[in-house]
PDB file of N, CA and C in Angstrom:
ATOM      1  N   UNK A   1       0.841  -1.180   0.000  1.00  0.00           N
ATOM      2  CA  UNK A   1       0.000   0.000   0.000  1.00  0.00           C
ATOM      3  C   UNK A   1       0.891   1.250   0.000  1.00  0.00           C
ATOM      4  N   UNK A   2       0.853   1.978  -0.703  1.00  0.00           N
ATOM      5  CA  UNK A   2       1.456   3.366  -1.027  1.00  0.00           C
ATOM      6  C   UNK A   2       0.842   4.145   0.111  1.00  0.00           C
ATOM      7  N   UNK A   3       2.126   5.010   0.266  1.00  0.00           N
ATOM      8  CA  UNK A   3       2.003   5.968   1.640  1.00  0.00           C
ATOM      9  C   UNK A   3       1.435   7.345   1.060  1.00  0.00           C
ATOM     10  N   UNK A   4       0.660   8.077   1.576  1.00  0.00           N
ATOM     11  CA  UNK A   4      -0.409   8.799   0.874  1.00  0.00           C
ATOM     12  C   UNK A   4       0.609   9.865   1.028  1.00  0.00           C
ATOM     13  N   UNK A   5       2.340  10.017   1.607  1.00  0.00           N
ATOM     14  CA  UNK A   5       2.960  11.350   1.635  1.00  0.00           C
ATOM     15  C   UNK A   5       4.074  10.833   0.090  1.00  0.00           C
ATOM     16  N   UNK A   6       3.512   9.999  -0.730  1.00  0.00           N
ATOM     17  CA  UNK A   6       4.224   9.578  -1.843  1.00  0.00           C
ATOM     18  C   UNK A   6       3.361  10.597  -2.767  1.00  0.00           C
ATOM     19  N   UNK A   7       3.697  11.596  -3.497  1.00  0.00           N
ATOM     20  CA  UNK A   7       3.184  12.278  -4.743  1.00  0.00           C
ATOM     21  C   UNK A   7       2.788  11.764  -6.155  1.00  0.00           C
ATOM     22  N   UNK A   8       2.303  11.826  -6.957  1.00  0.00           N
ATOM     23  CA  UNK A   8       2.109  11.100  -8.620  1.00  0.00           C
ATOM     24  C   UNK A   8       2.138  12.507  -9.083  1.00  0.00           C
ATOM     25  N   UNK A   9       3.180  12.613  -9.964  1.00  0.00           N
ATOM     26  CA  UNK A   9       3.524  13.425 -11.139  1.00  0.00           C
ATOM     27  C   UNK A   9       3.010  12.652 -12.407  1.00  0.00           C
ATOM     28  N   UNK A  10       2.537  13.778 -12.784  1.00  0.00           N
ATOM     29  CA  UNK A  10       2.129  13.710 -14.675  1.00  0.00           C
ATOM     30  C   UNK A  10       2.937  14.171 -15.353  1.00  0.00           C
ATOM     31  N   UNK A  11       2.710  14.347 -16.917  1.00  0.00           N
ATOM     32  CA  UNK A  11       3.845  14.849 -17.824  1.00  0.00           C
ATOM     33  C   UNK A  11       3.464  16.437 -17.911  1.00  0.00           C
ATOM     34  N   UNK A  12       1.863  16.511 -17.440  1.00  0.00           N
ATOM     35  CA  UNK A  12       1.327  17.849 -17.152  1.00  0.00           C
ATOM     36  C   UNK A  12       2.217  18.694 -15.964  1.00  0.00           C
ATOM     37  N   UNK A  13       2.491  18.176 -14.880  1.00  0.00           N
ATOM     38  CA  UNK A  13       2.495  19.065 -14.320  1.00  0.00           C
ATOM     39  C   UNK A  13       3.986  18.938 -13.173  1.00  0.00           C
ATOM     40  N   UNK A  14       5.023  18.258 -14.156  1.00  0.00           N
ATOM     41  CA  UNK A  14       6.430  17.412 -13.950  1.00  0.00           C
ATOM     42  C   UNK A  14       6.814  18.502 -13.409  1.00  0.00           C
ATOM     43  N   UNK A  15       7.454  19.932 -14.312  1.00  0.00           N
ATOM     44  CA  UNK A  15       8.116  20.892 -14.369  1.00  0.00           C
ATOM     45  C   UNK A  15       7.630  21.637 -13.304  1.00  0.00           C
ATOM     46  N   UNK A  16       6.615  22.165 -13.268  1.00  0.00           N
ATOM     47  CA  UNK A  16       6.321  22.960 -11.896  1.00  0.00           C
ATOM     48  C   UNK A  16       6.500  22.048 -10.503  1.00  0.00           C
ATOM     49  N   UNK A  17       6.549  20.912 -10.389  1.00  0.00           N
ATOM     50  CA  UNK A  17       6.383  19.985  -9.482  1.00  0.00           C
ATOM     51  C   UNK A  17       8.306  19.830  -8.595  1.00  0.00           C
ATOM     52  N   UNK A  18       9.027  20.006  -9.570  1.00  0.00           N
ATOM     53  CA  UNK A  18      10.312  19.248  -9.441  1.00  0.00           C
ATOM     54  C   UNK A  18      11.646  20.797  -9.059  1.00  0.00           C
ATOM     55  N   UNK A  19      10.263  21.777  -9.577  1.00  0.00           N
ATOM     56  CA  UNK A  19      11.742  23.582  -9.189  1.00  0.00           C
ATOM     57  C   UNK A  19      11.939  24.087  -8.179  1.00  0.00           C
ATOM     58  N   UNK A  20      10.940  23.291  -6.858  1.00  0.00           N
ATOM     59  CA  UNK A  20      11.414  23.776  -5.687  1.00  0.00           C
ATOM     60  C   UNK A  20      12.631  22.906  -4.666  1.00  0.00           C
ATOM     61  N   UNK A  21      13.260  22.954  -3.996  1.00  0.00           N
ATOM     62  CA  UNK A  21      13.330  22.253  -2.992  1.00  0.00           C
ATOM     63  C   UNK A  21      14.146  20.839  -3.624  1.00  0.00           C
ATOM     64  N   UNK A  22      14.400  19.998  -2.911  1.00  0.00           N
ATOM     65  CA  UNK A  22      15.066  18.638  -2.960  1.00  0.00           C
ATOM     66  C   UNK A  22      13.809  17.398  -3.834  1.00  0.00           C
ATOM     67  N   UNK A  23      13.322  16.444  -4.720  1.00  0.00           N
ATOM     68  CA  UNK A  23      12.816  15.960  -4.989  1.00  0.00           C
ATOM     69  C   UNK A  23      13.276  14.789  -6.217  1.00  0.00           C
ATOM     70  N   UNK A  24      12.522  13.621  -5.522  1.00  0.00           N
ATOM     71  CA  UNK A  24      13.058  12.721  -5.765  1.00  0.00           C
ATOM     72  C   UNK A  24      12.158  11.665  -6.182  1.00  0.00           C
ATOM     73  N   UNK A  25      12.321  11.416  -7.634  1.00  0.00           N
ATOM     74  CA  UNK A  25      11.005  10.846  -8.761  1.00  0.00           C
ATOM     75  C   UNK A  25      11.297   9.730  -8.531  1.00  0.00           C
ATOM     76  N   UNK A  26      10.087   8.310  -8.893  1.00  0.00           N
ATOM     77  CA  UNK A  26      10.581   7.264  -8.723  1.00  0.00           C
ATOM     78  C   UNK A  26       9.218   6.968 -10.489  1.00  0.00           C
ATOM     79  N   UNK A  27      10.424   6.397 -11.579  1.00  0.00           N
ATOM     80  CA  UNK A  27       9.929   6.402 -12.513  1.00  0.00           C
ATOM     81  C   UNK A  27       9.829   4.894 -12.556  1.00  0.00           C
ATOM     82  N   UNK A  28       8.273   4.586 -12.882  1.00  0.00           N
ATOM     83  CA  UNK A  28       7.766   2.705 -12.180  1.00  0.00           C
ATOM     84  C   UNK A  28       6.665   2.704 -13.445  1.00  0.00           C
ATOM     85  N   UNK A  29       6.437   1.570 -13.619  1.00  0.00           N
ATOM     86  CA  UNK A  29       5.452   0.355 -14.316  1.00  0.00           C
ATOM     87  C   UNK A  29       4.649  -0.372 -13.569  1.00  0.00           C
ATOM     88  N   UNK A  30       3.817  -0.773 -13.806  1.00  0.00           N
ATOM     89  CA  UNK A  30       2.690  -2.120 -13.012  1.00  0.00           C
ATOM     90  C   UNK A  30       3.044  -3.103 -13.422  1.00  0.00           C
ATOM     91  N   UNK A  31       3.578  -3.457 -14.863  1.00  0.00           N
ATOM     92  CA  UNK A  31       4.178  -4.715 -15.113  1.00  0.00           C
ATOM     93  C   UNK A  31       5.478  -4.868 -14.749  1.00  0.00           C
ATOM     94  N   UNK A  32       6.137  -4.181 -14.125  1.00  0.00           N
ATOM     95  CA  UNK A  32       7.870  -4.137 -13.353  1.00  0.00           C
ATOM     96  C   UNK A  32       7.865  -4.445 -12.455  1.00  0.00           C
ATOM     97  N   UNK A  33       8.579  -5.768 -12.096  1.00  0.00           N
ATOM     98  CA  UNK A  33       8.479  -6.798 -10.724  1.00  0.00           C
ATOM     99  C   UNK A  33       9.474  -6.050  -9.978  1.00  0.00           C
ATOM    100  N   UNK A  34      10.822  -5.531 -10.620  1.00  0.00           N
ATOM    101  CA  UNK A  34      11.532  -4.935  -9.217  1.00  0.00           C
ATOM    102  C   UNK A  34      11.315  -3.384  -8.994  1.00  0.00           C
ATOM    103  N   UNK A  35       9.941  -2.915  -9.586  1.00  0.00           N
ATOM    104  CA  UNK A  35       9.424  -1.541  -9.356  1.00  0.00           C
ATOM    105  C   UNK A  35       9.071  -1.577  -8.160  1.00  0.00           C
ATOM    106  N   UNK A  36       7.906  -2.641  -8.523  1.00  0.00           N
ATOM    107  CA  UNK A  36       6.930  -3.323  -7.014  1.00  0.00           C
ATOM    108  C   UNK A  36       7.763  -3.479  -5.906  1.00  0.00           C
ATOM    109  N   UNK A  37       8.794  -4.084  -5.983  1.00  0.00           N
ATOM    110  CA  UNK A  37       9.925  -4.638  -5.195  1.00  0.00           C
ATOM    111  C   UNK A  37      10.429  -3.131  -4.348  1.00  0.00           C
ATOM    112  N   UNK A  38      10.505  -2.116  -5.116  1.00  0.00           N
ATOM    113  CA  UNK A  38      11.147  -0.903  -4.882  1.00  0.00           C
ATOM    114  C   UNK A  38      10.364   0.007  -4.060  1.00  0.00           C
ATOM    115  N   UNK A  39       8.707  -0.386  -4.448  1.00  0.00           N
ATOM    116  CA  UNK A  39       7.527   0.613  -3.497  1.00  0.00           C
ATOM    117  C   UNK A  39       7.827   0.603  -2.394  1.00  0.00           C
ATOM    118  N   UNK A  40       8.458  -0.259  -1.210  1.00  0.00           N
ATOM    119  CA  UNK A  40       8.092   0.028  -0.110  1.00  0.00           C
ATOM    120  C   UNK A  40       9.323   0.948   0.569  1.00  0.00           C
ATOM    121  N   UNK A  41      10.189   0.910  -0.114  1.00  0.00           N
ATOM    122  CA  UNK A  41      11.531   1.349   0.241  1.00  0.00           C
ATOM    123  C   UNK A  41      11.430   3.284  -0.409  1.00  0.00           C
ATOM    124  N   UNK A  42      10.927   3.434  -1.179  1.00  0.00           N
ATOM    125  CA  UNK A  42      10.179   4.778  -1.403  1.00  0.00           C
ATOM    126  C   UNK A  42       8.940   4.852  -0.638  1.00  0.00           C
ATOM    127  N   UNK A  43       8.640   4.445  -0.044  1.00  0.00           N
ATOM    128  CA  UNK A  43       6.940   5.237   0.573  1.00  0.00           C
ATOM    129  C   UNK A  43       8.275   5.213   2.033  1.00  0.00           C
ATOM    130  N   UNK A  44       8.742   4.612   2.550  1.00  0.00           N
ATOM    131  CA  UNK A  44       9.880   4.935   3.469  1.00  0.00           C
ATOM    132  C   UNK A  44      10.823   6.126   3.489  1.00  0.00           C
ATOM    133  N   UNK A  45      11.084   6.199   2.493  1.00  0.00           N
ATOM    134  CA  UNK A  45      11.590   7.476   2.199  1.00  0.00           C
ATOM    135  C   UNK A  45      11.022   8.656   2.200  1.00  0.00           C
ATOM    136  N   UNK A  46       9.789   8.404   1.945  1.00  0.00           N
ATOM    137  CA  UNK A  46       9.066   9.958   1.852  1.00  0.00           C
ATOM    138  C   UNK A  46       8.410   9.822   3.224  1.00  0.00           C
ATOM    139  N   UNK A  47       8.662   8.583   4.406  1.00  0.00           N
ATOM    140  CA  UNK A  47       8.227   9.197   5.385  1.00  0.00           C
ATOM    141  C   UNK A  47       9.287   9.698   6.270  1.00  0.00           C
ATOM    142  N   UNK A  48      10.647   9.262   5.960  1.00  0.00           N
ATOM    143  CA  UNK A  48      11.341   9.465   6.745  1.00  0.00           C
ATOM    144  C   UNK A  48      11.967  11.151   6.331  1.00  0.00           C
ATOM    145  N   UNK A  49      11.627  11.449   4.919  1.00  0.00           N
ATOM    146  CA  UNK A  49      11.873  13.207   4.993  1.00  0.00           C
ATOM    147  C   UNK A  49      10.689  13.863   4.513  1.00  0.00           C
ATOM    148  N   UNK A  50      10.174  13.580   5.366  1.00  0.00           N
ATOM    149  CA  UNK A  50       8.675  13.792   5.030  1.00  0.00           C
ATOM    150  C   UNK A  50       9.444  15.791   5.682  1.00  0.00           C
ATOM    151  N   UNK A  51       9.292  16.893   4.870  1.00  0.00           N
ATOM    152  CA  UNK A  51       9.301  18.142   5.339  1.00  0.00           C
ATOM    153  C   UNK A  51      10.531  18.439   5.061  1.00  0.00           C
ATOM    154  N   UNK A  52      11.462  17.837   4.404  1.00  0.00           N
ATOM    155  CA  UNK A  52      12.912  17.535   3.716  1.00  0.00           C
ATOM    156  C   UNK A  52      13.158  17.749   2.199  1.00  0.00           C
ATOM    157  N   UNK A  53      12.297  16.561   1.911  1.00  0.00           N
ATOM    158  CA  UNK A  53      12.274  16.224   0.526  1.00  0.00           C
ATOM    159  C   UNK A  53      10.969  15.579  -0.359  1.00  0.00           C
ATOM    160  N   UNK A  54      10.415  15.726  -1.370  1.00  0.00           N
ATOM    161  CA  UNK A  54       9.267  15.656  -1.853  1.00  0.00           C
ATOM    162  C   UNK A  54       9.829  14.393  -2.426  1.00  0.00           C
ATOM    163  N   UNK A  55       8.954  13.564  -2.285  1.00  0.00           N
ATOM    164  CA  UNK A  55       9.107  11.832  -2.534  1.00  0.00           C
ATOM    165  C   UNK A  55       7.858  11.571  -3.507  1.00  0.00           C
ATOM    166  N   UNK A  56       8.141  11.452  -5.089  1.00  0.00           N
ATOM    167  CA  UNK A  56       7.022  11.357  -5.944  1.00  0.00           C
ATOM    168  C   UNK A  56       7.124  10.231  -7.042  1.00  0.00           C
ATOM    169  N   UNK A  57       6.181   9.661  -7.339  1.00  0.00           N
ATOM    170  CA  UNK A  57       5.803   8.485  -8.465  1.00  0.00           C
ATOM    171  C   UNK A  57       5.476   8.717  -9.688  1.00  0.00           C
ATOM    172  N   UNK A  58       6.036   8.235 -11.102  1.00  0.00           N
ATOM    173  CA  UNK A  58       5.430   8.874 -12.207  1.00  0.00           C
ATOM    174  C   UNK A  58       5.448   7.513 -12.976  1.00  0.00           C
ATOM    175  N   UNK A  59       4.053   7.058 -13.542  1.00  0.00           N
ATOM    176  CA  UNK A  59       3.688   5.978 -14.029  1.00  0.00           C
ATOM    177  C   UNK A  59       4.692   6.201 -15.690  1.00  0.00           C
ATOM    178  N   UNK A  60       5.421   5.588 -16.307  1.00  0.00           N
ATOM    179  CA  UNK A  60       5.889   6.089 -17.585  1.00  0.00           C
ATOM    180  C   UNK A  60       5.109   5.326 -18.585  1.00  0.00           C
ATOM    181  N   UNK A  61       4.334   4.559 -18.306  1.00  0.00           N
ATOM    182  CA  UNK A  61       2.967   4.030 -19.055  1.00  0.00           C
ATOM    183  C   UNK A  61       2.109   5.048 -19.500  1.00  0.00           C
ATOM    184  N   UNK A  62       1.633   5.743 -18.356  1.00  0.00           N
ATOM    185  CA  UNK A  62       0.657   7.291 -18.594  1.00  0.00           C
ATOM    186  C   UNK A  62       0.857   7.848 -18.975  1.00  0.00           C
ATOM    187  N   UNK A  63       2.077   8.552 -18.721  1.00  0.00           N
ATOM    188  CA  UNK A  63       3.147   9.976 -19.007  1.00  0.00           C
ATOM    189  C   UNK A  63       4.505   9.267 -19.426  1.00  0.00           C
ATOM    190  N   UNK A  64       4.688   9.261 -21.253  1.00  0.00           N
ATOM    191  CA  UNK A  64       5.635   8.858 -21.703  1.00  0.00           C
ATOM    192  C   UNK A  64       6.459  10.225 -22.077  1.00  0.00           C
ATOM    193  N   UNK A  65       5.904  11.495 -22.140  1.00  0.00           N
ATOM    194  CA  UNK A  65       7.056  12.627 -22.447  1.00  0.00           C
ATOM    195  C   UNK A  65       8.299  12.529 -20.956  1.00  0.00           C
ATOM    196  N   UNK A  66       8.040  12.714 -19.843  1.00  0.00           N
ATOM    197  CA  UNK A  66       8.798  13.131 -19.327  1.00  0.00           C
ATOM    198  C   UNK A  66       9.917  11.952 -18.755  1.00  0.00           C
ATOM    199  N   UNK A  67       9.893  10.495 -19.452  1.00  0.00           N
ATOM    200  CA  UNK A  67      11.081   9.542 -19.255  1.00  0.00           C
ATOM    201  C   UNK A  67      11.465   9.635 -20.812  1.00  0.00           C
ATOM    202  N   UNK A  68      10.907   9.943 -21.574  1.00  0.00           N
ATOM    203  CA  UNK A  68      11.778  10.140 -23.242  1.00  0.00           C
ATOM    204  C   UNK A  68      12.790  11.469 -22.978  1.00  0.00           C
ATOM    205  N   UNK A  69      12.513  12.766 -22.268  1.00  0.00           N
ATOM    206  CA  UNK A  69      13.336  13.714 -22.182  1.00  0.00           C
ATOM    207  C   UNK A  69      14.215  13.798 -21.727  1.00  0.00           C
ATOM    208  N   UNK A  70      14.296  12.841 -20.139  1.00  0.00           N
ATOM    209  CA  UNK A  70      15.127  12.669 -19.590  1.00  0.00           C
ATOM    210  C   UNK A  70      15.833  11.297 -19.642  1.00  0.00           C
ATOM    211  N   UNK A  71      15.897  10.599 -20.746  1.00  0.00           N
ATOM    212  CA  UNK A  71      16.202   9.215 -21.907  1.00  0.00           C
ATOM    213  C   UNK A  71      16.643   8.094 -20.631  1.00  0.00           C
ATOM    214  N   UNK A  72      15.364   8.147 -19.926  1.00  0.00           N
ATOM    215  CA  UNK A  72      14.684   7.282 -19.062  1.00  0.00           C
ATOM    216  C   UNK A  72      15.236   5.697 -19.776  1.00  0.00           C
ATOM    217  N   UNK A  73      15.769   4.571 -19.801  1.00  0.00           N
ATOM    218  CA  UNK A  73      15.591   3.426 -20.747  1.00  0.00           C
ATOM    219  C   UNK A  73      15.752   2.352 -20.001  1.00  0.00           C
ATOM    220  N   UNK A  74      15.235   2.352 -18.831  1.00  0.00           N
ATOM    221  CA  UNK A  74      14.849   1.249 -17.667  1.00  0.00           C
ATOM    222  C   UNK A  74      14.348   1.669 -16.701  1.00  0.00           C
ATOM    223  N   UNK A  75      13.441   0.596 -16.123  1.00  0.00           N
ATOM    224  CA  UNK A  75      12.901   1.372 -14.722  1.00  0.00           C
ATOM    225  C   UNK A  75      13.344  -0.141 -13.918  1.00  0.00           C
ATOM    226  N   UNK A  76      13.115   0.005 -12.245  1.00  0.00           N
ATOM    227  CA  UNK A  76      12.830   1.469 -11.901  1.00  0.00           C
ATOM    228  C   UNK A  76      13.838   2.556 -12.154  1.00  0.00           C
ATOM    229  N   UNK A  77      13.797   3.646 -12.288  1.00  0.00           N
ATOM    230  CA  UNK A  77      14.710   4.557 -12.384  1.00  0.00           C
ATOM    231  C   UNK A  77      14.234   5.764 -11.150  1.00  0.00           C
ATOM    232  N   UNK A  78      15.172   6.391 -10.657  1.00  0.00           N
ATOM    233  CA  UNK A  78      14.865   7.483  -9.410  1.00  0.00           C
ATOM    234  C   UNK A  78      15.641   8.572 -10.122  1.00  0.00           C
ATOM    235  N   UNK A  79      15.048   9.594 -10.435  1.00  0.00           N
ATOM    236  CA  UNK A  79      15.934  11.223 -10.223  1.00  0.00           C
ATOM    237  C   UNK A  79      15.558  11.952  -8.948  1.00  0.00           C
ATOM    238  N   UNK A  80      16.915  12.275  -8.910  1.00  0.00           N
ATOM    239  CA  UNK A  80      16.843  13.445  -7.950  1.00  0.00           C
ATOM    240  C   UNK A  80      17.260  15.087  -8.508  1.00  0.00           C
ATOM    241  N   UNK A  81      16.210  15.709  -8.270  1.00  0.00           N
ATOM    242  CA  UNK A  81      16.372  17.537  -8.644  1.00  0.00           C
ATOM    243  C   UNK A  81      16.766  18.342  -7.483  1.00  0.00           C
ATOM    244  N   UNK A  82      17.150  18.974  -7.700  1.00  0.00           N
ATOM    245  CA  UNK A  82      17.210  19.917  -6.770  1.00  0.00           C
ATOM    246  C   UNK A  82      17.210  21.800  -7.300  1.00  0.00           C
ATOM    247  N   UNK A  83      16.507  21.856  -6.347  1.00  0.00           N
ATOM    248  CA  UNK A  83      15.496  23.516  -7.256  1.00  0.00           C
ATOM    249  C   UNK A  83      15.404  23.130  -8.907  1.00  0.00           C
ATOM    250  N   UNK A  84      14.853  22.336  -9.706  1.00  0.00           N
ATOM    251  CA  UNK A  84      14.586  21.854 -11.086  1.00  0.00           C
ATOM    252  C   UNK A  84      16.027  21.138 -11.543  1.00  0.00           C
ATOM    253  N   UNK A  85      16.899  21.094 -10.685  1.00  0.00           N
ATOM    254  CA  UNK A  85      18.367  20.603 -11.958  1.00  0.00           C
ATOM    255  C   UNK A  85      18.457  19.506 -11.119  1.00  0.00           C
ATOM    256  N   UNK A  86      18.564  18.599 -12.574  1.00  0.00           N
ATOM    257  CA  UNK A  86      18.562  17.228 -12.488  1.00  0.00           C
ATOM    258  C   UNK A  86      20.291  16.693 -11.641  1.00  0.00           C
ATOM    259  N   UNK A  87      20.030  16.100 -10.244  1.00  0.00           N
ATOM    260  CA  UNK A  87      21.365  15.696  -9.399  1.00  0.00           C
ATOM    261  C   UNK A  87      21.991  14.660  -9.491  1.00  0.00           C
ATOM    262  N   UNK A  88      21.002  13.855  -9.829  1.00  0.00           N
ATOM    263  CA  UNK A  88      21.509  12.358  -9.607  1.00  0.00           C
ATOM    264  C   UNK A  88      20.428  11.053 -10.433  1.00  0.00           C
ATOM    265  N   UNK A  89      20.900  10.566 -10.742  1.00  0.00           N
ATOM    266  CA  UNK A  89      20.203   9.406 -11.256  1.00  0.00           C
ATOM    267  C   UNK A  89      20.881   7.999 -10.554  1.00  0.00           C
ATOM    268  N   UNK A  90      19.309   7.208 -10.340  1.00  0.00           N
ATOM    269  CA  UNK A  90      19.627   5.708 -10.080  1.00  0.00           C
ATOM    270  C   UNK A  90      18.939   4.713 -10.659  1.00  0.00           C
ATOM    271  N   UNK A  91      19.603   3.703 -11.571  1.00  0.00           N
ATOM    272  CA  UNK A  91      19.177   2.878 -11.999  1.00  0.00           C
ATOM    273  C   UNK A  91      18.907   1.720 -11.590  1.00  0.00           C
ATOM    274  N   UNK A  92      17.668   0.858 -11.204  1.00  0.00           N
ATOM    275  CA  UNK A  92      17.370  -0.270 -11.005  1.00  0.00           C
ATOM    276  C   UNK A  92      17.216  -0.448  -9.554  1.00  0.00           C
ATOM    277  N   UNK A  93      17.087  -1.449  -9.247  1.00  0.00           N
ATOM    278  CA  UNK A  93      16.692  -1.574  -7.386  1.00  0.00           C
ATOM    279  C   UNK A  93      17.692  -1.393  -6.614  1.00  0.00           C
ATOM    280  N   UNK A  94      17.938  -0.448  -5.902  1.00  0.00           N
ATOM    281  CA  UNK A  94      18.888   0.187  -4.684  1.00  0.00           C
ATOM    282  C   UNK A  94      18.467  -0.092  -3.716  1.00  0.00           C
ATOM    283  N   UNK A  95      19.648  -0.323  -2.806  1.00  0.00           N
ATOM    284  CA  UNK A  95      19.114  -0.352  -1.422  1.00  0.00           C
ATOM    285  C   UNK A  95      18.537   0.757  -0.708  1.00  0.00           C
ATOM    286  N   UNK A  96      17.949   0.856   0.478  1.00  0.00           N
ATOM    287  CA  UNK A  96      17.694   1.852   1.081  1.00  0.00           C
ATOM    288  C   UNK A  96      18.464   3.045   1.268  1.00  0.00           C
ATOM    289  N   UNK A  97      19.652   2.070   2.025  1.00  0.00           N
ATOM    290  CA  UNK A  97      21.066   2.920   2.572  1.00  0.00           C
ATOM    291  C   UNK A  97      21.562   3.580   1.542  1.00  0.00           C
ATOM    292  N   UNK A  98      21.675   3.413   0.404  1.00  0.00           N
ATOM    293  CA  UNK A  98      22.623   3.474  -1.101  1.00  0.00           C
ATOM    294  C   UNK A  98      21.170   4.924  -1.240  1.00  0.00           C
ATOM    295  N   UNK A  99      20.512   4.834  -1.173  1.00  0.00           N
ATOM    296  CA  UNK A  99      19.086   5.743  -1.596  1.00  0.00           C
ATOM    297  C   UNK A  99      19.711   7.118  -0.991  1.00  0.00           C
ATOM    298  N   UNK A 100      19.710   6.963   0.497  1.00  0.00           N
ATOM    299  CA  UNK A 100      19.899   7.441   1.912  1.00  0.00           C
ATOM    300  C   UNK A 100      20.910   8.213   1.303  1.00  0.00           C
ATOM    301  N   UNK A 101      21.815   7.590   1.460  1.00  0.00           N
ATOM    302  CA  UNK A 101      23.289   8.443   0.961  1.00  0.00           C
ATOM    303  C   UNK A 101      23.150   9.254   0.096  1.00  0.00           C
ATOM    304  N   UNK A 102      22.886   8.864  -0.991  1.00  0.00           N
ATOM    305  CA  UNK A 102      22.343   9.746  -2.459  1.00  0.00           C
ATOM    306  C   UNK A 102      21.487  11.399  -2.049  1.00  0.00           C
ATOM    307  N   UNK A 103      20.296  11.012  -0.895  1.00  0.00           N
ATOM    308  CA  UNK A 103      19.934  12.202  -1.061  1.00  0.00           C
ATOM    309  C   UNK A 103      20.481  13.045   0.022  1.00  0.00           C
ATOM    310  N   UNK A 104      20.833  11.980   0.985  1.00  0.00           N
ATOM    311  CA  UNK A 104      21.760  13.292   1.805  1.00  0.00           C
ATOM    312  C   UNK A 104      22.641  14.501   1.679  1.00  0.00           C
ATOM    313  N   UNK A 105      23.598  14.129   0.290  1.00  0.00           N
ATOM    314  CA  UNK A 105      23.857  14.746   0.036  1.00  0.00           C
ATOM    315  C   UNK A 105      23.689  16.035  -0.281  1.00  0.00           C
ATOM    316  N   UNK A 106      22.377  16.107  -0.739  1.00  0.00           N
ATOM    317  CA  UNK A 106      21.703  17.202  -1.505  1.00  0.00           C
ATOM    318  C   UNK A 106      20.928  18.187  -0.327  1.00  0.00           C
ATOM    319  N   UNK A 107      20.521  17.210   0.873  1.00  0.00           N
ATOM    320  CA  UNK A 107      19.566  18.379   1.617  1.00  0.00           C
ATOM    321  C   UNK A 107      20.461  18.663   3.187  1.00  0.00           C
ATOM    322  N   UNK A 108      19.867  20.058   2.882  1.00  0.00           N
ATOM    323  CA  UNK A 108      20.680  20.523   3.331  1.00  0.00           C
ATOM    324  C   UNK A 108      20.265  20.365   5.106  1.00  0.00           C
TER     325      UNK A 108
END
């Protein structure tokens, strides 16, 4: 069950969504077994910086512009922005800790 402090971005409304602050996309499928695998370890994340960092989901089934722009070519895939500029990318199932590290960096 998805943690209701997890966000869903569209291709509508990506850009305004991603220019403030620390935020960190988790680009997933319904047919992607280690997406599923990956949900619970993101709804964790967005509770543990819950007021930190914006923790959001973007189906690339629904919204295929915004993983073609950013030449998305596996999921799961995670970006991290910070105030809109793209920080970091992770490909495929990460651990928590490996997650952890990644965005620490960024917030301040």
């Amino acid at each position: 069950m998805a943690s209701e402090k997890v966000k869903t971005f569209t291709d509508g409304d990506f850009d305004s969504s991603i220019k403030d602050g620390v935020v960190l996309v988790d680009f997933w499928a319904e047919w992607c077994a280690p997406c599923r695998r990956l949900a619970p370890t993101v709804d964790q994340l967005a509770e543990d910086y819950t007021g930190k960092v914006t923790v959001a989901k973007m189906n690339i089934d629904d919204n295929p512009n915004t993983p073609t722009r950013y030449m998305i070519r596996g999921i799961p895939t995670l970006l991290l922005f910070k105030n809109g500029e793209l920080k970091e990318t992770i490909v495929g199932l990460a651990a928590k800790d490996d997650l952890v590290r990644v965005i620490d960096k960024h917030v301040a």
